[in-house]
Protein backbone atom coordinates (compact mmCIF):
# COMPACT_ATOMS: atom_id res chain seq x y z
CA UNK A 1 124.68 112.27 123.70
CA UNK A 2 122.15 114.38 125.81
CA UNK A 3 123.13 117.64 124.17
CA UNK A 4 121.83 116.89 120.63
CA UNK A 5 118.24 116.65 122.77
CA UNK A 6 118.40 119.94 124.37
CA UNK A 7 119.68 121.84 120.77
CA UNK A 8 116.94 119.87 119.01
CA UNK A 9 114.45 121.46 121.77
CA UNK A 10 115.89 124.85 121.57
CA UNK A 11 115.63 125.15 117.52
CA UNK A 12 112.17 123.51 117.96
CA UNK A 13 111.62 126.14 120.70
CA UNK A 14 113.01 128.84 118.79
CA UNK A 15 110.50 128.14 115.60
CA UNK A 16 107.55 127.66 117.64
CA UNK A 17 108.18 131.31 119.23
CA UNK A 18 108.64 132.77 115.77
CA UNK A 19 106.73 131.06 113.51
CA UNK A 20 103.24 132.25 114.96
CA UNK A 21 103.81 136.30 114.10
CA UNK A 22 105.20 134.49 110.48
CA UNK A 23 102.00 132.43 109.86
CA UNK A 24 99.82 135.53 111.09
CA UNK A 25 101.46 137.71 109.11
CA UNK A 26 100.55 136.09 106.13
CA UNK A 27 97.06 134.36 106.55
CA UNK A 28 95.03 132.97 104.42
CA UNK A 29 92.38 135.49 105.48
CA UNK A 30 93.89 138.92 104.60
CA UNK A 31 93.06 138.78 100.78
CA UNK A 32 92.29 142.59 100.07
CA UNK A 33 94.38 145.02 98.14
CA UNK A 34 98.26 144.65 99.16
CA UNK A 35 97.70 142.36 101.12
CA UNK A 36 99.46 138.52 101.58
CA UNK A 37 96.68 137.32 99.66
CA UNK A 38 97.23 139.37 96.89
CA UNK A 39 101.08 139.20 96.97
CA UNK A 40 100.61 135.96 96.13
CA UNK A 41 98.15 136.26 93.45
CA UNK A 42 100.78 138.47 91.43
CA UNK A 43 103.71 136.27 92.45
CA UNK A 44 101.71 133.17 90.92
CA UNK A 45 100.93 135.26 87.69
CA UNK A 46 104.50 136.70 87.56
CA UNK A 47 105.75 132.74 87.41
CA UNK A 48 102.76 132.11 85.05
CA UNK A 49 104.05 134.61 82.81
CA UNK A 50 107.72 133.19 83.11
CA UNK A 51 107.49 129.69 82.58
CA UNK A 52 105.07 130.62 79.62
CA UNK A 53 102.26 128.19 81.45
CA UNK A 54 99.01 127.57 79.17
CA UNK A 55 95.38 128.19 80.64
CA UNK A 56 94.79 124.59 81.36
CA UNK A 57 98.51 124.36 83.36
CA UNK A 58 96.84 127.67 85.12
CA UNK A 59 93.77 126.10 85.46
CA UNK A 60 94.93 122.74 87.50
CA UNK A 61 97.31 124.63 89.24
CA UNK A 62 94.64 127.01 90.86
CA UNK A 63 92.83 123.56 91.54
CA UNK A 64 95.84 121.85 93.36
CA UNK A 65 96.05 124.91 95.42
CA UNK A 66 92.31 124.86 95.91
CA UNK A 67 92.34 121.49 96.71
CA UNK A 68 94.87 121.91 99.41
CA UNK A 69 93.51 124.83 100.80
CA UNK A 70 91.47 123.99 103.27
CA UNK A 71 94.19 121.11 104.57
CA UNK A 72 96.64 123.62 104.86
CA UNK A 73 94.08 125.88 106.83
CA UNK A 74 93.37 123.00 109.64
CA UNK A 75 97.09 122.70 109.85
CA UNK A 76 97.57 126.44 110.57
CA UNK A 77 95.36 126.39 113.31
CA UNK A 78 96.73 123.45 114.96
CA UNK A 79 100.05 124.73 114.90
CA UNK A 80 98.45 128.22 115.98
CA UNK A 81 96.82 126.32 119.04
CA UNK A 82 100.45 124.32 119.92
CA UNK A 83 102.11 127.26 119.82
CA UNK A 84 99.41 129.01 121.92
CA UNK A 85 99.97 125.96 124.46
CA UNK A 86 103.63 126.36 124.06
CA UNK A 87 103.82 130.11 125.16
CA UNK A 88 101.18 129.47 127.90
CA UNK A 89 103.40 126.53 129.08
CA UNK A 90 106.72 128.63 129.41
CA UNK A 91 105.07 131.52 130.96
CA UNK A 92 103.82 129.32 133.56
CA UNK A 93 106.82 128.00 134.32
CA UNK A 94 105.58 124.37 132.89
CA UNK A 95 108.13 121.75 133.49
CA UNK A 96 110.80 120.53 131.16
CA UNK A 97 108.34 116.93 130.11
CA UNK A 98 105.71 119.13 129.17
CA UNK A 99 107.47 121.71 127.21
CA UNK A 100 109.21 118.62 125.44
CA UNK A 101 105.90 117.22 124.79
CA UNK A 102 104.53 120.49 122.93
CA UNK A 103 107.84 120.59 121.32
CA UNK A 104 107.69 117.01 119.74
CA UNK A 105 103.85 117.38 118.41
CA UNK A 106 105.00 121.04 116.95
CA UNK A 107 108.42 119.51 115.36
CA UNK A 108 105.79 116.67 113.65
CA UNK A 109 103.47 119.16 112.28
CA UNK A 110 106.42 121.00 110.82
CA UNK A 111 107.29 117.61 109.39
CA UNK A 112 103.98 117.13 107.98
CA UNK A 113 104.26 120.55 106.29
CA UNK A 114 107.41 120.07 104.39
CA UNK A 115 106.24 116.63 103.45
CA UNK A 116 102.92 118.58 101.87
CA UNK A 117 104.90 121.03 100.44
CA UNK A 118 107.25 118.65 99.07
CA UNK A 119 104.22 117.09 97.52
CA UNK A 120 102.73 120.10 95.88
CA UNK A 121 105.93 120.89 94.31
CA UNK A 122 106.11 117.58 92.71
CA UNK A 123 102.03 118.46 91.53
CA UNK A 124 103.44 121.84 90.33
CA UNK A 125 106.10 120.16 87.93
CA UNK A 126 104.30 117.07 86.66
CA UNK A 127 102.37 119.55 84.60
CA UNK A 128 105.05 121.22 83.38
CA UNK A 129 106.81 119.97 80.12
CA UNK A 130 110.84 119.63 79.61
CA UNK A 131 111.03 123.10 78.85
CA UNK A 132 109.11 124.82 81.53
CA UNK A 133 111.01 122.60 84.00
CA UNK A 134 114.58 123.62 82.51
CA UNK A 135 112.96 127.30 82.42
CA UNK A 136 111.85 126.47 86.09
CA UNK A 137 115.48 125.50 87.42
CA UNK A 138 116.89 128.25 85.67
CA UNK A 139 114.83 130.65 87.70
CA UNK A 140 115.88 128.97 91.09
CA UNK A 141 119.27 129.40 90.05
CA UNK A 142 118.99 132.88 89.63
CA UNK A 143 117.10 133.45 92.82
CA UNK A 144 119.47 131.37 94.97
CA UNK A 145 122.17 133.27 92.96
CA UNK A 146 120.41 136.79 93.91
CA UNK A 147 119.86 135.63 97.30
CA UNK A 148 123.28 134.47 98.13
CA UNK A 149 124.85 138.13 97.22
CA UNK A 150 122.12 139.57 99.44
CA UNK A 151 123.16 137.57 102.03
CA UNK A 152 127.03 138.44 101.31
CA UNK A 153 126.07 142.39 101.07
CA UNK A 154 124.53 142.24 104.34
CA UNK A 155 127.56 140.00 106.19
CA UNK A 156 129.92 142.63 105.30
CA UNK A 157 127.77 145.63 106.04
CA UNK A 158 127.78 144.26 109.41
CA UNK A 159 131.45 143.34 109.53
């Protein structure tokens, strides 16, 4: 029953190595032209457009974002900083407790994240009405759909 401790470790080990270049990559910072910032500001009016959403829907949704901004911003940089520790600690050769221990606080701030996310999600569709939701699931569908024959394409490309 030891091995499900050492794969936990190693997945948590494996996102803490990737997930800094991820969450650098797309910053809150970099906001000019083409940019994450901006990729996002056309995704949000693309979905805007799509599910139809009135000013006011647009309007509290920019302020649940807003509101969650800056919470979302400490949480990057404490996961920046674990991660930090986490390399440091491997490339000195840190012991297994310690890595553990970096592990553990970096698989409960991932925790905390999907919790928030889950929770702005359920923001996003309480202002939605019946329709927008339906129109909503429709477009995950269709994305999971799209996504799934992607994923197919590029399994038998490499076969």
């Amino acid at each position: 029953m030891k091995n499900w401790r050492a794969i936990a470790g190693s997945v948590v080990l494996a996102g803490a190595l990737v997930a800094p270049g991820l969450s650098m990559a797309f910053g809150p910072d970099d906001r000019g032209p083409g940019g994450p910032g901006h990729f996002r500001e056309h995704m949000f009016e693309r979905m805007a457009d799509k599910l139809d959403l009135t000013e006011g829907q647009k309007a509290q949704l920019k302020a649940n974002m807003e509101a969650n901004r800056e919470a979302h911003k400490a949480q990057r940089e404490q996961m920046h900083e674990l991660h930090k520790q986490l390399r440091e600690a491997i490339e000195s050769g840190a012991d297994q407790a310690t890595l553990d221990k970096l592990g553990a606080q970096l698989g409960k701030l991932e925790v905390a994240k999907m919790q928030e996310m889950q929770k702005m999600h359920e923001q996003f569709e309480a202002i939605l009405t019946d329709e927008q939701k339906a129109k909503l699931k429709e477009m995950k569908a269709q994305h999971m759909e799209r996504w799934e024959e992607r994923r197919q394409r590029r399994q038998n490309d490499e076969e």
